[in-house]
Protein backbone atom coordinates (compact mmCIF):
# COMPACT_ATOMS: atom_id res chain seq x y z
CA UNK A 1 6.19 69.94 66.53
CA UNK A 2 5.91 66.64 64.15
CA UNK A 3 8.77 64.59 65.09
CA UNK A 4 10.48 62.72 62.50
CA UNK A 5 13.63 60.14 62.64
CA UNK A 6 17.18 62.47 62.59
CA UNK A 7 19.23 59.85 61.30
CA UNK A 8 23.39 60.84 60.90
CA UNK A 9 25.92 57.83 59.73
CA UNK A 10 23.12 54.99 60.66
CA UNK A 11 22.83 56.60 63.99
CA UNK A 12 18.93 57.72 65.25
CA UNK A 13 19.70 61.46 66.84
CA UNK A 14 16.44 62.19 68.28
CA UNK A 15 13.22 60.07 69.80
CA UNK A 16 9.86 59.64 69.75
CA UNK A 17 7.93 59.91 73.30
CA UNK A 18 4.61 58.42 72.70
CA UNK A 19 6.40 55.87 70.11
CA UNK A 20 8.91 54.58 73.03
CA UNK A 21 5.94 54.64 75.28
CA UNK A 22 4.49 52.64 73.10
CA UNK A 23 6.62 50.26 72.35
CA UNK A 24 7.93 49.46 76.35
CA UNK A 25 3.76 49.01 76.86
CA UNK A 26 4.01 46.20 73.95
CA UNK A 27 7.00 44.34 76.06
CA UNK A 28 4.71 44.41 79.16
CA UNK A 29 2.16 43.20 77.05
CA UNK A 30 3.60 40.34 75.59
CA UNK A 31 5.10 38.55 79.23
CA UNK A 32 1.59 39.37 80.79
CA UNK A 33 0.66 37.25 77.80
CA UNK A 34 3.60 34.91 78.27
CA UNK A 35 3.03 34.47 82.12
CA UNK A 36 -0.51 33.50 81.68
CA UNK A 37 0.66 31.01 78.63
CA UNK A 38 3.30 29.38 81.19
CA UNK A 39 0.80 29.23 84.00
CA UNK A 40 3.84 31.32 86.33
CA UNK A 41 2.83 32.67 89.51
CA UNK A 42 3.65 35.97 91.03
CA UNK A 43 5.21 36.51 94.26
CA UNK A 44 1.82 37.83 95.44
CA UNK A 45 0.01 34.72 93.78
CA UNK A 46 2.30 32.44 95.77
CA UNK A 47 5.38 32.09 92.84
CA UNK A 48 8.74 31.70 94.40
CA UNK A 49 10.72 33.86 91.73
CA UNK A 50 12.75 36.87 92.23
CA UNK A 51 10.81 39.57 94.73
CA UNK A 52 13.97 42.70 94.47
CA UNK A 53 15.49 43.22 91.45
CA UNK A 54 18.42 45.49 90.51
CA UNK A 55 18.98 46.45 86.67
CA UNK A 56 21.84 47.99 85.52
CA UNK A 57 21.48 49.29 82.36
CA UNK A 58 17.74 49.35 82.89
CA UNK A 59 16.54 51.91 80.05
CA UNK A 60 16.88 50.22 76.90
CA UNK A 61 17.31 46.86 75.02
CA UNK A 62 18.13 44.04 77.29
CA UNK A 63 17.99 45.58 80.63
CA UNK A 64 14.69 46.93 80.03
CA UNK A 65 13.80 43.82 79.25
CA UNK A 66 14.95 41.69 81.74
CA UNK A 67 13.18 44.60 84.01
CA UNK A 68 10.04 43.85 82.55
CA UNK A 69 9.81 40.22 82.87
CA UNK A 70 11.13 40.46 86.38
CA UNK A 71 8.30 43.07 87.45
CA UNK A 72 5.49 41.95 84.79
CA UNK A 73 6.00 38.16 84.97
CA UNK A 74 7.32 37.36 88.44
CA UNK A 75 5.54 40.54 90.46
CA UNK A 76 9.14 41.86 91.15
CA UNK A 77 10.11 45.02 92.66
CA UNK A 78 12.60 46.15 90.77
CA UNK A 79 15.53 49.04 90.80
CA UNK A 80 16.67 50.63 87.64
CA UNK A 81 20.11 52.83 87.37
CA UNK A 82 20.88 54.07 83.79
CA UNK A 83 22.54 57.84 82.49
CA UNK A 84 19.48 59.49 80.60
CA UNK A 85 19.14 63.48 79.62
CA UNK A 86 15.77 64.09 80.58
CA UNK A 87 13.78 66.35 78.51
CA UNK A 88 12.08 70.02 79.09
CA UNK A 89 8.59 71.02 77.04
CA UNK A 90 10.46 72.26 73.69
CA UNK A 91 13.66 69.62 73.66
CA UNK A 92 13.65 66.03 73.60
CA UNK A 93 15.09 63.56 76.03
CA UNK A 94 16.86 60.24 75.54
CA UNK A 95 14.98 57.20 74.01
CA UNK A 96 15.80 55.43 77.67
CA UNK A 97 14.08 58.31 79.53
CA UNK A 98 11.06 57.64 78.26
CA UNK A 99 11.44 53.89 77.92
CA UNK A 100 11.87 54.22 82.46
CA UNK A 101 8.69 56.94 82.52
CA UNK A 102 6.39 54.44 80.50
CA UNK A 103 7.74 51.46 83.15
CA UNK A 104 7.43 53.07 86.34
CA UNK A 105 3.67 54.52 84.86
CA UNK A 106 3.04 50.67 84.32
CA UNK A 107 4.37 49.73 87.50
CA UNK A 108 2.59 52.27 89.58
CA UNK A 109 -0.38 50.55 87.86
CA UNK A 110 0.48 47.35 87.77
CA UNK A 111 1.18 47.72 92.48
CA UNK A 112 4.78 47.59 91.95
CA UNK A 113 7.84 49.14 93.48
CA UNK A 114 9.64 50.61 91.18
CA UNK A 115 12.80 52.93 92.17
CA UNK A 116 14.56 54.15 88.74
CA UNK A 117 17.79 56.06 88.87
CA UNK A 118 19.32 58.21 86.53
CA UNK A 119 22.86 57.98 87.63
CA UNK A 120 26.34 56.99 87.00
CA UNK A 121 26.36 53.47 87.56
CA UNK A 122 30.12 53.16 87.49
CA UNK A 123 30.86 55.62 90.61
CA UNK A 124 31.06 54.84 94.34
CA UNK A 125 28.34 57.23 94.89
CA UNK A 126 25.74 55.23 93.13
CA UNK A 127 26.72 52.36 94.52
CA UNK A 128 26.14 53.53 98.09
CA UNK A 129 22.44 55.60 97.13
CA UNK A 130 21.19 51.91 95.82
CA UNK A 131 22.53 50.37 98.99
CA UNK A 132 20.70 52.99 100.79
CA UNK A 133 17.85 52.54 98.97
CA UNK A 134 17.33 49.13 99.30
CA UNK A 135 18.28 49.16 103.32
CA UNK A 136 15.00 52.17 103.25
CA UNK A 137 12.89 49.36 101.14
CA UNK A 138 13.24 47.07 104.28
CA UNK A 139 14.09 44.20 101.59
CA UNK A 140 17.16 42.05 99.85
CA UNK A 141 17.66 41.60 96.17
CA UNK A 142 17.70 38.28 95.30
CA UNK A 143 18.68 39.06 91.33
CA UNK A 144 21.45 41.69 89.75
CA UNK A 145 20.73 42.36 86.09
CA UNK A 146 24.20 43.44 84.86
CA UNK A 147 23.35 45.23 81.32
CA UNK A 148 25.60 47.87 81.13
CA UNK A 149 26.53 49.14 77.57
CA UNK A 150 28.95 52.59 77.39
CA UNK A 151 31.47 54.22 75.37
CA UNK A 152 33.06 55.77 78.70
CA UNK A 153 33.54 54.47 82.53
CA UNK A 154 35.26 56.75 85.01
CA UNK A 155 37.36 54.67 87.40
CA UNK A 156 36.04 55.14 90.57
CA UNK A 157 39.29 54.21 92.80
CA UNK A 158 41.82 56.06 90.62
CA UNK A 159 42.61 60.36 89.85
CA UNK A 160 44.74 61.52 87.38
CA UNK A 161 47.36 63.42 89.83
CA UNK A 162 47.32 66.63 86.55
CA UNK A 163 43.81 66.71 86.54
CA UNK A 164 42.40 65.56 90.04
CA UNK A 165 39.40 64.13 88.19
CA UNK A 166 38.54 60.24 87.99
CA UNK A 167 40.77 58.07 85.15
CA UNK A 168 38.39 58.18 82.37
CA UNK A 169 38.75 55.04 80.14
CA UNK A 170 36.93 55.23 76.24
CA UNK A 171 35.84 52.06 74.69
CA UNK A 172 36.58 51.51 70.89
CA UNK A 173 34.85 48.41 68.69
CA UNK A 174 38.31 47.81 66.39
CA UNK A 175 40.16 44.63 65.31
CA UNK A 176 43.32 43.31 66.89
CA UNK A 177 46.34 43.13 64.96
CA UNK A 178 45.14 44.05 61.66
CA UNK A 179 42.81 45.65 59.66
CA UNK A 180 39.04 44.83 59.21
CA UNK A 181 36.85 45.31 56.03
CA UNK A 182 33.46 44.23 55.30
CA UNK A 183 29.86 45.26 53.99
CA UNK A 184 27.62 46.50 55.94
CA UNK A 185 23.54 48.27 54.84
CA UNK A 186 23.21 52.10 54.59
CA UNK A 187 20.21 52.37 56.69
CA UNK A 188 19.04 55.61 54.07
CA UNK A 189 19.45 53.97 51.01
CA UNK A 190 19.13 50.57 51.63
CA UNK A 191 22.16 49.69 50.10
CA UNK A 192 25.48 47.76 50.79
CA UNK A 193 28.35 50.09 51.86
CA UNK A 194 31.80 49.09 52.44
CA UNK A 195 33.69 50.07 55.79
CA UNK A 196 36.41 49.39 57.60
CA UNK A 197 38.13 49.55 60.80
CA UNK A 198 41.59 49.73 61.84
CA UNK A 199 43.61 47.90 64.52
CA UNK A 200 43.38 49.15 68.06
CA UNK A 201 46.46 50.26 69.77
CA UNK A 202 46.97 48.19 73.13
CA UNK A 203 46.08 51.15 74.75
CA UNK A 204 42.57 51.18 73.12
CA UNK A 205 42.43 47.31 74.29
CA UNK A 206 43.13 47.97 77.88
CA UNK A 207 40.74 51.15 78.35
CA UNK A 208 38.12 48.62 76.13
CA UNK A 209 38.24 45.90 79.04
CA UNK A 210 38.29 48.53 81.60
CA UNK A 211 35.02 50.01 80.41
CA UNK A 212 33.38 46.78 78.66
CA UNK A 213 34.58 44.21 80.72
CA UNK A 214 34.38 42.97 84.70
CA UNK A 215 35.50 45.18 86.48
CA UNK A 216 32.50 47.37 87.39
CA UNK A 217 30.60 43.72 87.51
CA UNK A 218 32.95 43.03 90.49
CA UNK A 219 32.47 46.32 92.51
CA UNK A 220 29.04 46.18 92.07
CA UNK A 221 28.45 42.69 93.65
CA UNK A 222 31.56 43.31 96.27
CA UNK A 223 30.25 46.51 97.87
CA UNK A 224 26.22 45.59 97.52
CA UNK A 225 27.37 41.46 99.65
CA UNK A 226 29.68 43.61 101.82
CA UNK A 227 26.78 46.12 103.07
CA UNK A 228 24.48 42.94 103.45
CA UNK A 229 22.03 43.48 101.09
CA UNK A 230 22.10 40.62 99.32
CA UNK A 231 19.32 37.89 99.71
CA UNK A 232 20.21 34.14 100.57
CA UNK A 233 20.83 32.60 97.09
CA UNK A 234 21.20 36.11 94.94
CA UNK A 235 22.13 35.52 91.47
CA UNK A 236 23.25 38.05 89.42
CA UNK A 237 23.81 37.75 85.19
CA UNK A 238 25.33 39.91 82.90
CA UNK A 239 24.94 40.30 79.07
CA UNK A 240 27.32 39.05 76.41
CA UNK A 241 27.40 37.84 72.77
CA UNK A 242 29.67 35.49 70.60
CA UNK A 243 28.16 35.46 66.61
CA UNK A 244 29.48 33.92 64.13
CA UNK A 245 32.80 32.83 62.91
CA UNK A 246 32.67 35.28 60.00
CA UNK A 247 32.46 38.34 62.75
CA UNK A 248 34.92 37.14 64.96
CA UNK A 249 37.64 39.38 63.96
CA UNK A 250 35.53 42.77 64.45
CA UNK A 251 34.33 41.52 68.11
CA UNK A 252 34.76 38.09 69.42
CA UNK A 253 38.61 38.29 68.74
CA UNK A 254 38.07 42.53 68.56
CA UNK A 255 38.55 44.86 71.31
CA UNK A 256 34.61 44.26 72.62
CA UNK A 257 35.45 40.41 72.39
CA UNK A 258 38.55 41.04 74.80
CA UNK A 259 36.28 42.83 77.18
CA UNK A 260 33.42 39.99 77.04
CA UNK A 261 36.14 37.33 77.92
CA UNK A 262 37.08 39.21 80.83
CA UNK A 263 33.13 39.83 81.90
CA UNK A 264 33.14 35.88 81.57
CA UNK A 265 36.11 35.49 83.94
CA UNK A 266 34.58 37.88 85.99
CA UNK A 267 31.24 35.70 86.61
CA UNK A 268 33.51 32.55 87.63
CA UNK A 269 35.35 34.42 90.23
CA UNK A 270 31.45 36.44 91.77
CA UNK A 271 30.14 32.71 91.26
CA UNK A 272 32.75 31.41 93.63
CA UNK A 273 32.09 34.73 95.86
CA UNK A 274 28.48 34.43 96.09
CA UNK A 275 28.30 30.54 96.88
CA UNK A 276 28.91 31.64 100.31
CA UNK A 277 25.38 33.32 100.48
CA UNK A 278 23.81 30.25 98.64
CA UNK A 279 23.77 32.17 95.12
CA UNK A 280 25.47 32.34 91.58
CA UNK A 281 27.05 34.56 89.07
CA UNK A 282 26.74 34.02 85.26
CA UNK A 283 26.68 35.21 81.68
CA UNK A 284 23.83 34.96 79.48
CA UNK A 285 24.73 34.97 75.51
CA UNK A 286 22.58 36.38 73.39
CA UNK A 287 21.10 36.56 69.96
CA UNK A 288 22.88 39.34 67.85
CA UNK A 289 20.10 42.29 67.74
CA UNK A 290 19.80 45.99 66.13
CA UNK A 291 21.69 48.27 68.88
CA UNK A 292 23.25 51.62 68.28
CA UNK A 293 26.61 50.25 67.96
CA UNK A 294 26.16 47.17 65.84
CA UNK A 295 24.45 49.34 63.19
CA UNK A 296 28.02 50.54 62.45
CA UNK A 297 30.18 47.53 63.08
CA UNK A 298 31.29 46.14 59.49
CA UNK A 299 29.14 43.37 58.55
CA UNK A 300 27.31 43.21 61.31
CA UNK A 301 24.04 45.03 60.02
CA UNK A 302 24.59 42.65 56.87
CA UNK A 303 24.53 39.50 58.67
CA UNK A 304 21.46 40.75 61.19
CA UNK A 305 19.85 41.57 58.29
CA UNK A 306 20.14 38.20 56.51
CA UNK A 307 19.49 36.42 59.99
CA UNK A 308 16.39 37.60 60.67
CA UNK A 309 15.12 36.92 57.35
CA UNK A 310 16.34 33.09 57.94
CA UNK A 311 15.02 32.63 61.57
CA UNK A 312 11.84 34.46 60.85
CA UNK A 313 10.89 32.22 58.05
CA UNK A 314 11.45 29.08 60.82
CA UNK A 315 9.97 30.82 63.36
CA UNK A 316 12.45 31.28 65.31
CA UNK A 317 13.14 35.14 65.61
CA UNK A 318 13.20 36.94 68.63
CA UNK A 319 13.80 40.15 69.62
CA UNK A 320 14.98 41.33 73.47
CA UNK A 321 11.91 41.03 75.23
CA UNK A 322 11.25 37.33 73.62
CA UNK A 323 15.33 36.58 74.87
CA UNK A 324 14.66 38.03 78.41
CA UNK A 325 11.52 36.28 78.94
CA UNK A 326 13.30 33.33 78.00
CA UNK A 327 15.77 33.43 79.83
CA UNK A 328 14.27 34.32 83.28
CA UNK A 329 11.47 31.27 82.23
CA UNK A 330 13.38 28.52 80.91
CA UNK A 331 17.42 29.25 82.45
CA UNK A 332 17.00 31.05 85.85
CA UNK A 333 13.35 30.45 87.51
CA UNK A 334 12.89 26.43 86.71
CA UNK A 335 12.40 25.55 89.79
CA UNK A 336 9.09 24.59 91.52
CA UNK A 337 6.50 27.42 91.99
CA UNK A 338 8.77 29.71 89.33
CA UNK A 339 11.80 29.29 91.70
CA UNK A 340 15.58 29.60 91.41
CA UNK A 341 15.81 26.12 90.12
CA UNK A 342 18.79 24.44 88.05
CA UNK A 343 20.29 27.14 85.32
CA UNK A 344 21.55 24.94 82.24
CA UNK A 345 24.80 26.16 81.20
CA UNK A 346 27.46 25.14 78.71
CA UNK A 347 30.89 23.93 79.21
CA UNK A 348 31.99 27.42 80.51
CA UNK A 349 28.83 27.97 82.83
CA UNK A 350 27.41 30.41 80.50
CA UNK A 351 23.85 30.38 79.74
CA UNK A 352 23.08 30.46 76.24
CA UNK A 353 20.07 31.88 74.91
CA UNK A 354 21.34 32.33 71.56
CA UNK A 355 20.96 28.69 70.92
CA UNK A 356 18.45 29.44 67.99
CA UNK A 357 20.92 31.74 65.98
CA UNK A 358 23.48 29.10 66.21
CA UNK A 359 22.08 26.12 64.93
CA UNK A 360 23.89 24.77 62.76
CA UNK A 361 20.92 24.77 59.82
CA UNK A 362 20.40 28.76 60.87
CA UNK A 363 24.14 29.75 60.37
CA UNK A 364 24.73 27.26 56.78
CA UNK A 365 21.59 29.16 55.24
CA UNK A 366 22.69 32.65 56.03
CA UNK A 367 26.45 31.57 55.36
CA UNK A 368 25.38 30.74 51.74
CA UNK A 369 22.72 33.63 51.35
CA UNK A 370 25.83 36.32 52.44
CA UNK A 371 27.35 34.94 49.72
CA UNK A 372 25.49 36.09 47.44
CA UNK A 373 24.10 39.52 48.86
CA UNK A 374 25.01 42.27 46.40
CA UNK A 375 23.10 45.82 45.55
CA UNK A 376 20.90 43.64 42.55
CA UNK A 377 19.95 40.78 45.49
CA UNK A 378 19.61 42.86 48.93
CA UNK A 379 16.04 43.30 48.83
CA UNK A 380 15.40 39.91 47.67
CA UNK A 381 17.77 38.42 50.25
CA UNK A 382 17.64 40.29 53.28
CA UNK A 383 14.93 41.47 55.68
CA UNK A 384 16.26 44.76 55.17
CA UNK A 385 12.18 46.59 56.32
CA UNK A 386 12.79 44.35 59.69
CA UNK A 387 16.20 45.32 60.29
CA UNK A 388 15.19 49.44 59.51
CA UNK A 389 12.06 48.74 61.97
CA UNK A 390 14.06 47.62 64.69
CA UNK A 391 16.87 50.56 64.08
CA UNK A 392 13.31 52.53 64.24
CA UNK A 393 11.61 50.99 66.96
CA UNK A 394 15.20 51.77 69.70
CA UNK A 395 14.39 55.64 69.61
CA UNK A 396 10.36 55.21 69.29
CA UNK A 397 9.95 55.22 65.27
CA UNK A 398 8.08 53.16 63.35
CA UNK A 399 5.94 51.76 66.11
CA UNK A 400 2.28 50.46 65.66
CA UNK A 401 -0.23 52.34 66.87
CA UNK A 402 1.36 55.34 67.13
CA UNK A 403 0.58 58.59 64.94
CA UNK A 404 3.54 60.27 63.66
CA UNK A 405 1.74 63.18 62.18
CA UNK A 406 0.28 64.23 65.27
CA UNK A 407 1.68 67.27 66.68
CA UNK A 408 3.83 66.86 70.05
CA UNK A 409 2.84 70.03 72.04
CA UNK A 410 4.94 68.83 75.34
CA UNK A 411 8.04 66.28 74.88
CA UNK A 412 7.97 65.17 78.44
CA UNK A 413 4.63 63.97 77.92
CA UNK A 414 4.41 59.79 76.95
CA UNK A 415 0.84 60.38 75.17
C-alpha cells in the first residue's frame, strides 16, 4: 500500500515506517555531528557523562531525544518505557513504535545497550520490571529522563470499590475560570480558524494534576532509590514549558499549567530526596514545539507558527533534538571530561532551555507580527510550510529522503 498522511481535526491518524525511521536516524546524525563539534568523550573514550539512562516517555519528541543524545553523544546505555500499538504486516503501528525500532537498530549498531519497554509507565508493575532489569544489567542509572505526556494515568495505589479496577484520572487542556478564544491555523487549508475552550470544572483540574503533574515523578524516583538502584549523584529532569504571556490563560494559568507547577514542586521536594545519594532533581523548560496536543490548543499553532518564522530568520530555531542536545551539553554534563558539572538554573532551580524563545527581541517581533496575522497576511507572515513539516515529520511525513510513492509491502518493516 502507498501510505499517505490521514489527517482528522489537525490530528495525523496514521504513520509512516520508513519516514519515522528516517527521521530518528537524522537525530542520531546530527549529535554524532554535535559530539565531534564539542570535542565530548564517550564513556568508552574516557568521558565522565551519564553511563545508565532511564527515559520515560522515550518514543517520541523530547524523550526520544534526550535518549539519543544520552546513547549517541555520551555512549549511554539507556532504558526506554513508553505505551505503543505495535503493528502486524497489513496495519500500521504507532509513530513511537517505530521511532524505538529505528533506535535500538542504531544502538545494536552503534555497541549499545538498549532495553525499550512498551509498558504502562504509571503502574507498580513497571516500576518493579525496570528495577529488575537494571539489578539483571549489573549497573546503576545515574540519569532519569522524566518525559511523560498522556491524556490518562491509572492510579496505581487506589481501586474504585464499584469497579475493582485502578482510579483512572483524564487530563483536559481548558482555561480556569472562564472561557478561552483565540485563532489558531487549519493545518488543511492553511488558514486561520477560530476556537475556543471552556472552563474546566475543578474536577477536570484535580484529575489534570493527577495525570500531568508530580505525582508519578515521585513514585518513580521513591521506589527506583528505595530498591538501590540509583547511582551516587543520579539526577533525574523532567519536561515542562511556560510561553508567552499571551498563552497563559490556555496553559500556564490552564489546567496543564496547574499540573506543570505541581511537576515543579515536585523536583524541589526529589531534589531534597536525592541529595542524600549526592544527586539532583530538576525541570528543564522548553521551547514551545509542534506536538499532537498543541496543534489544537487555541493560538498556540498561530504563535508557533509566527515563532519559528522569527527565530529562524536569527538563527536561532531549534527543534527537540537541537533542545536535548543542549541541554545534556551546556546544563547537565559541564563538568570536566563531559561530567555532572554545575547545572545553571533560574531563581526557581529550573533549567531553562527556552532562553532563545524568550528574549525579549524574539517575543516583541512576533507580539507585533500576531498582530497583524489575518487570512490576506498568513502566508506572508508565518512559516506556515515549517510548522505543516513538523506536524508531518511527528508521524514520519514529509521527511527527506524518503519516497512516499513507494509501495509498503510489510508495515513492521523500517525500510
Amino acid at each position: 500500500m502507498i501510505i499517505k498522511p490521514m489527517i482528522r481535526s489537525n490530528m495525523c491518524l496514521n504513520s509512516h515506517p520508513v519516514g519515522c525511521a528516517k527521521e530518528t536516524e537524522r537525530q542520531i546524525e546530527y549529535v554524532l555531528a554535535k559530539k565531534t563539534e564539542r570535542g565530548i568523550k564517550s564513556v568508552k573514550e574516557g568521558g565522565l557523562g551519564p553511563k545508565l539512562v532511564l527515559v520515560l516517555g522515550c518514543s517520541t519528541g523530547y524523550g526520544l531525544a534526550s535518549r539519543i543524545s544520552a546513547a549517541f553523544e555520551y555512549g549511554a546505555d539507556t532504558i526506554g518505557v513508553s505505551f505503543e500499538k505495535a503493528p502486524t504486516e497489513t496495519k500500521g503501528g504507532t509513530p513511537g513504535w517505530y521511532n524505538n525500532a529505528a533506535f535500538d537498530r542504531a544502538a545494536e549498531k552503534a555497541g549499545l545497550v538498549s532495553k525499550t519497554f512498551s509498558a504502562d509507565a504509571f503502574s507498580n508493575e513497571t516500576r518493579k520490571m525496570i528495577i529488575d532489569e537494571v539489578n539483571a544489567l549489573g549497573k546503576k542509572i545515574d540519569l532519569i529522563v522524566y518525559s511523560l505526556a498522556s491524556p490518562v494515568r491509572s492510579d496505581p495505589e487506589k481501586i474504585d470499590e464499584a469497579t475493582g479496577q485502578h482510579i483512572l484520572y483524564k487530563s483536559v487542556i481548558k482555561p480556569i475560570g472562564k472561557t478561552y478564544a483565540g485563532l489558531g491555523i487549519d493545518i488543511l487549508t492553511n488558514s486561520l480558524k477560530e476556537s475556543s475552550a471552556e472552563p474546566a470544572t475543578e474536577e477536570e483540574i484535580e484529575n489534570t494534576v493527577k495525570v500531568m503533574g508530580g505525582d508519578d515523578w515521585r513514585l518513580w524516583i521513591g521506589q527506583l532509590k528505595e530498591a538501590g538502584v540509583l547511582a551516587e549523584g543520579c539526577r533525574t529532569v523532567a519536561y515542562s514549558y511556560i510561553g508567552p504571556s499571551l498563552s497563559h490563560a490556555i496553559y500556564r494559568d490552564g489546567t496543564i499549567g496547574q499540573a506543570k507547577k505541581d511537576l515543579e514542586a515536585a523536583a524541589h521536594d526529589l531534589n531534597n530526596e536525592l541529595k542524600t545519594i549526592g544527586g539532583s532533581a530538576y525541570v528543564s523548560v522548553n521551547k514551545g514545539l509542534v506536538t499532537r496536543s498543541s496543534a489544537v490548543i487555541p493560538i498556540i499553532s498561530l504563535y508557533l507558527s509566527v515563532l519559528f518564522k522569527v527565530m529562524k530568520e536569527k538563527g536561532t530555531h531549534e527543534g527537540c533534538i537541537e533542545q536535548m542536545e543542549r541541554l545534556f551539553a551546556e546544563r547537565l554534563y559541564t563538568g570536566e571530561h563531559n561530567g555532572a558539572g554545575e547545572v545553571p538554573v533560574d531563581s526557581e532551580n529550573r533549567i531553562r532551555v527556552d532562553d532563545f524563545e524568550m528574549k525579549d527581541d524574539v517575543q516583541a517581533e512576533v507580539n507585533e507580527i500576531m498582530a497583524k496575522v489575518n487570512n490576506d497576511t498568513i502566508a506572508e507572515l508565518c512559516d506556515l510550510d515549517g510548522y505543516k513539516h513538523d506536524f508531518l515529520a511527528t508521524n514520519g511525513f514529509d521527511i527527506d529522503g524518503v519516497d512516499y510513492e513507494k509501495e509498503i509491502t510489510d508495515m513492521t518493516s523500517l525500510d
